[in-house]
Protein backbone atom coordinates (compact mmCIF):
# COMPACT_ATOMS: atom_id res chain seq x y z
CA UNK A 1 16.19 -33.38 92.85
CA UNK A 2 15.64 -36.11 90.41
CA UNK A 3 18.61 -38.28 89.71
CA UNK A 4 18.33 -40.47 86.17
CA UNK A 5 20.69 -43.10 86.20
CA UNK A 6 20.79 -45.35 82.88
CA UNK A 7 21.76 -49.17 83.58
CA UNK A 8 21.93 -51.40 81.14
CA UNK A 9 23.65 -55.06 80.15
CA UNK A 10 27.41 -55.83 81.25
CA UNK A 11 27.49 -52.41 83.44
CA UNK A 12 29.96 -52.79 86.22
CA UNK A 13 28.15 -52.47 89.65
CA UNK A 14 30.49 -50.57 91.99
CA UNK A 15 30.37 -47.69 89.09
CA UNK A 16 26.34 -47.24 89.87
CA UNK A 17 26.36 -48.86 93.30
CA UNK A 18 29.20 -45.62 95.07
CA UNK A 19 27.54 -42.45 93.43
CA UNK A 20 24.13 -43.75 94.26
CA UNK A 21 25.19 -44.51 97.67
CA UNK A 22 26.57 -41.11 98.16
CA UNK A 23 23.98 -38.97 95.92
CA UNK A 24 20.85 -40.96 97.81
CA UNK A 25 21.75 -38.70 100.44
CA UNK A 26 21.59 -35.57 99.39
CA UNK A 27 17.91 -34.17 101.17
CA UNK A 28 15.33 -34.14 98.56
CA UNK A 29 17.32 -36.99 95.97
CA UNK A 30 14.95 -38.99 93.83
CA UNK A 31 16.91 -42.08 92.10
CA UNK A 32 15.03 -43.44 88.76
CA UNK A 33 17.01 -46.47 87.45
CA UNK A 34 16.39 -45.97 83.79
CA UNK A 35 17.13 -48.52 80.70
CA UNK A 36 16.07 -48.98 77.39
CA UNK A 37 13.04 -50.71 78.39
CA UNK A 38 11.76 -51.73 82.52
CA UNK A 39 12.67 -54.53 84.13
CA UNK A 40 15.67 -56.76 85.04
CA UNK A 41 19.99 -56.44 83.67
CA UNK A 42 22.26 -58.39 84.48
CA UNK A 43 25.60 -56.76 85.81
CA UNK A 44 29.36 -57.70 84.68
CA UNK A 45 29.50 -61.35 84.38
CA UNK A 46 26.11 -61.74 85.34
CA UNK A 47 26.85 -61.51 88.98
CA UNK A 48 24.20 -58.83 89.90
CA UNK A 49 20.58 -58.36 88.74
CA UNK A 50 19.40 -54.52 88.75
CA UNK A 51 15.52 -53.31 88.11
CA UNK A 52 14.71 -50.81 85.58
CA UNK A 53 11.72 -49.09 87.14
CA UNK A 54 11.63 -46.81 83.96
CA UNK A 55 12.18 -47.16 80.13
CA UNK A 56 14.08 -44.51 78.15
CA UNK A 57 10.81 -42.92 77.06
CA UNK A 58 9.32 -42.49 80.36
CA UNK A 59 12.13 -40.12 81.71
CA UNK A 60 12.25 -36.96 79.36
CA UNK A 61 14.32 -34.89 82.36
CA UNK A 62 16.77 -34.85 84.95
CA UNK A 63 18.36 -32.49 87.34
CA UNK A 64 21.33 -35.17 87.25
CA UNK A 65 22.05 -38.13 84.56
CA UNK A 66 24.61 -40.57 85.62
CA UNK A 67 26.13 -42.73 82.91
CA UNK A 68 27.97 -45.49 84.67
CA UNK A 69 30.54 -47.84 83.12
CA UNK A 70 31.29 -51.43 82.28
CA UNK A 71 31.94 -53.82 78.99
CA UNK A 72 28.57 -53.13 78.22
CA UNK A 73 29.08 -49.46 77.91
CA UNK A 74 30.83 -49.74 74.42
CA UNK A 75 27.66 -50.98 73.21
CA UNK A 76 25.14 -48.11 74.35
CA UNK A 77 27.68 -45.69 72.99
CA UNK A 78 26.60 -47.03 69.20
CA UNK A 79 23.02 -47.32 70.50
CA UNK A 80 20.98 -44.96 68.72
CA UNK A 81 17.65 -45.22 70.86
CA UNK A 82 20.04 -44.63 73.79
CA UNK A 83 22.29 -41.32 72.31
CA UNK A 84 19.33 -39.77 71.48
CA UNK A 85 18.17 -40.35 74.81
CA UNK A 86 21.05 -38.54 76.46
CA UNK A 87 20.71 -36.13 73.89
CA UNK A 88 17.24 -35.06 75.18
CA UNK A 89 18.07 -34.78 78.67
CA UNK A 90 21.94 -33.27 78.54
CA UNK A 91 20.36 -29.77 78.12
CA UNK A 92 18.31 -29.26 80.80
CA UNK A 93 20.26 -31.18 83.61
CA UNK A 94 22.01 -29.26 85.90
CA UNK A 95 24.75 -31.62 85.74
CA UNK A 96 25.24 -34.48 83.33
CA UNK A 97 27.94 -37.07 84.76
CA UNK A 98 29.92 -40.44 83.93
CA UNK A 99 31.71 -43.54 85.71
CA UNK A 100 34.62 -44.99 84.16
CA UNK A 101 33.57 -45.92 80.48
CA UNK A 102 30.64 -44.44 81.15
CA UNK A 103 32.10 -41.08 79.20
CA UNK A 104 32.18 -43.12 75.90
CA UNK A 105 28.51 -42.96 75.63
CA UNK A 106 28.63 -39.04 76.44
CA UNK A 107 31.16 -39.42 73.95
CA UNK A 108 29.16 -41.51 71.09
CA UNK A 109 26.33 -38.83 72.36
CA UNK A 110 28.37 -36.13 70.94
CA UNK A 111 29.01 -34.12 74.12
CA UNK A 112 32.88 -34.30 74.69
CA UNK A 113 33.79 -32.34 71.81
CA UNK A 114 36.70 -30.14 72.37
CA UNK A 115 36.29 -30.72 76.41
CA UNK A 116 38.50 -32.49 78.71
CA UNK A 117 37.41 -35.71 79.79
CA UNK A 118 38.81 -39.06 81.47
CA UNK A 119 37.58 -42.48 81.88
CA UNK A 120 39.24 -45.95 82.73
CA UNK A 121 43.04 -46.01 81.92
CA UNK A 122 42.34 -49.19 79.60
CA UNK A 123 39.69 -46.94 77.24
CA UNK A 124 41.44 -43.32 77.52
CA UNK A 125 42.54 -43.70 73.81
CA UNK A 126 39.00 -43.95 72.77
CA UNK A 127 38.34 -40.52 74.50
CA UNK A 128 40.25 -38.72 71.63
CA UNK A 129 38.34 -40.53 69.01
CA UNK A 130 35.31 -38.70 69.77
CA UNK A 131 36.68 -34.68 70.05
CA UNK A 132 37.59 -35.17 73.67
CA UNK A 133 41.14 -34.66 75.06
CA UNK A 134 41.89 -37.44 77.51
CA UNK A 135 43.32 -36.49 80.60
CA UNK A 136 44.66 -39.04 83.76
CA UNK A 137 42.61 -37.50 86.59
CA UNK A 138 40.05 -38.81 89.25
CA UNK A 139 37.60 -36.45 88.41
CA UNK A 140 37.26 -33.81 85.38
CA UNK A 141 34.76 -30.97 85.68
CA UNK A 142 34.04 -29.50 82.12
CA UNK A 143 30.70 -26.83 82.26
CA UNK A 144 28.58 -29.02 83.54
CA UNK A 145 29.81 -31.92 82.49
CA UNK A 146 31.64 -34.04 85.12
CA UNK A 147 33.47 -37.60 83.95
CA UNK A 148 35.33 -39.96 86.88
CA UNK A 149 37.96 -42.32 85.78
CA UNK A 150 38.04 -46.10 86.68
CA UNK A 151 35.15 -47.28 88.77
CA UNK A 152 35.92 -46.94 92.53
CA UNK A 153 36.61 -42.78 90.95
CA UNK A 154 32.29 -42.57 91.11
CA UNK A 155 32.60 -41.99 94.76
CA UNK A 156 34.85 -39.32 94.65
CA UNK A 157 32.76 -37.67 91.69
CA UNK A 158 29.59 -38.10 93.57
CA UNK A 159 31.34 -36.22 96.92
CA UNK A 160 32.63 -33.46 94.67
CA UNK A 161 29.37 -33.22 93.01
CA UNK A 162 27.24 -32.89 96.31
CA UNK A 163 29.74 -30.07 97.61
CA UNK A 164 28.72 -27.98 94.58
CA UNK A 165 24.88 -28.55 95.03
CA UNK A 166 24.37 -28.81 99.24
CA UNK A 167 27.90 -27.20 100.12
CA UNK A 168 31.04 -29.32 101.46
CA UNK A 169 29.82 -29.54 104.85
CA UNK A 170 27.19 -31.61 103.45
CA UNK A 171 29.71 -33.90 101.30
CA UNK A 172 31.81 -34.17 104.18
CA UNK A 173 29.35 -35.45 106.33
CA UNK A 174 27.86 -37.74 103.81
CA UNK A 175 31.41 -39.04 103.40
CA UNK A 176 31.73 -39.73 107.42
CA UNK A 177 28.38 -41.53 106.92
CA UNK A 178 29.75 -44.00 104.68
CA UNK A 179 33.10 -44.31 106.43
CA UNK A 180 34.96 -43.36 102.42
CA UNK A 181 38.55 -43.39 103.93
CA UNK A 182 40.75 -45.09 101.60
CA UNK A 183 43.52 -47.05 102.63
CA UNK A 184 44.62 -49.66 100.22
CA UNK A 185 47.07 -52.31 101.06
CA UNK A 186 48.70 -51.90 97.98
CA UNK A 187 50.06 -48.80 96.41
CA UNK A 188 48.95 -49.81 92.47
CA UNK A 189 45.98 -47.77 91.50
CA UNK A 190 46.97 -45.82 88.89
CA UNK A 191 49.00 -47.01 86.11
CA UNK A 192 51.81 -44.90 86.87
CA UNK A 193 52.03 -46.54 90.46
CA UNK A 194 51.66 -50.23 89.31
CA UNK A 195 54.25 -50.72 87.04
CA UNK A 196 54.20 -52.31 83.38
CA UNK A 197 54.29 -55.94 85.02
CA UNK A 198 50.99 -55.09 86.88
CA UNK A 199 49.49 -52.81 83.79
CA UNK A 200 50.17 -55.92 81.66
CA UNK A 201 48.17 -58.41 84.27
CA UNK A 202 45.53 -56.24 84.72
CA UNK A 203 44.96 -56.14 81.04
């Protein structure tokens, strides 16, 4: 199973780092970091340095695409040489995912149209703007299209998305591996939980 997962400039790490965690797992899973050409980005605020083993035009398919979020995000969804990337690969995937912001570049790709989708609560209103029709949920499952909201949401995409290809036993167990059993010491995860003094901070 050959996983494609674009990186690029400014992505934020934790929204490639927990699907590729989890998906790694999945017997048979072959991970190809992909960017718009090989070799070294730089991560939110510089913090992390990621290898591109492959440039956009060495990777023509994928049984999975994973676009992952991140400032830098806004960027690739205006970049050409990147939409018509996705473009390419989207129909023959079996399943063609985001992380957070990742779902404006399926968006600037032209693939949301008139399908559900969500993304980080900050960028939801940017959903709309390209056909989509936001929606405040972990996980959205449209065809075979699947879009996670805010960052630490890639995990639980990446669980869902190995139950429908190796069967839940197989998610569960991967899950158990990686000890994924949230318990946060705050209750303020969502912005209905966290209150307009907390939504305003955060922002």
């Amino acid at each position: 199973m050959d996983i494609a997962v674009l990186i690029f400039d400014d992505l934020t790490p934790l929204d490639m780092v927990g699907p590729v965690e989890v998906l790694s797992r999945v017997p048979g899973a072959r991970i190809r970091m992909v960017a718009k050409k090989p070799g070294a980005i730089r991560t939110q605020s510089g913090v992390m340095g990621i290898i591109a083993d492959h440039g956009l035009a060495e990777i023509t398919r994928a049984d999975i695409l994973l676009l992952p979020g991140g400032p830098g995000a806004r960027a690739m969804a205006e970049d050409e040489a990147v939409l018509d990337w996705v473009r390419r690969i989207h129909p023959a995937t079996r399943w063609t995912t985001s992380v957070c912001t990742g779902a404006l570049i399926l968006g600037g790709a032209g693939l949301l149209r008139g399908l559900k989708a969500t993304t980080h609560w900050a960028s939801m209103d940017r959903l709309a703007g390209y056909g989509a029709t936001p929606v405040q949920e972990r996980v959205v499952v449209q065809d075979k299209i699947i879009t996670a909201a805010g960052v630490s949401s890639g995990i639980d995409m990446a669980l869902a998305l190995v139950a429908r290809i190796a069967g839940e036993d197989r998610a569960k167990a991967i899950q158990l591996r990686i000890e994924y059993d949230p318990q946060p010491p705050f209750d303020a995860g969502s912005v209905a939980k966290a209150g307009p003094a907390i939504v305003a901070l955060a922002r």
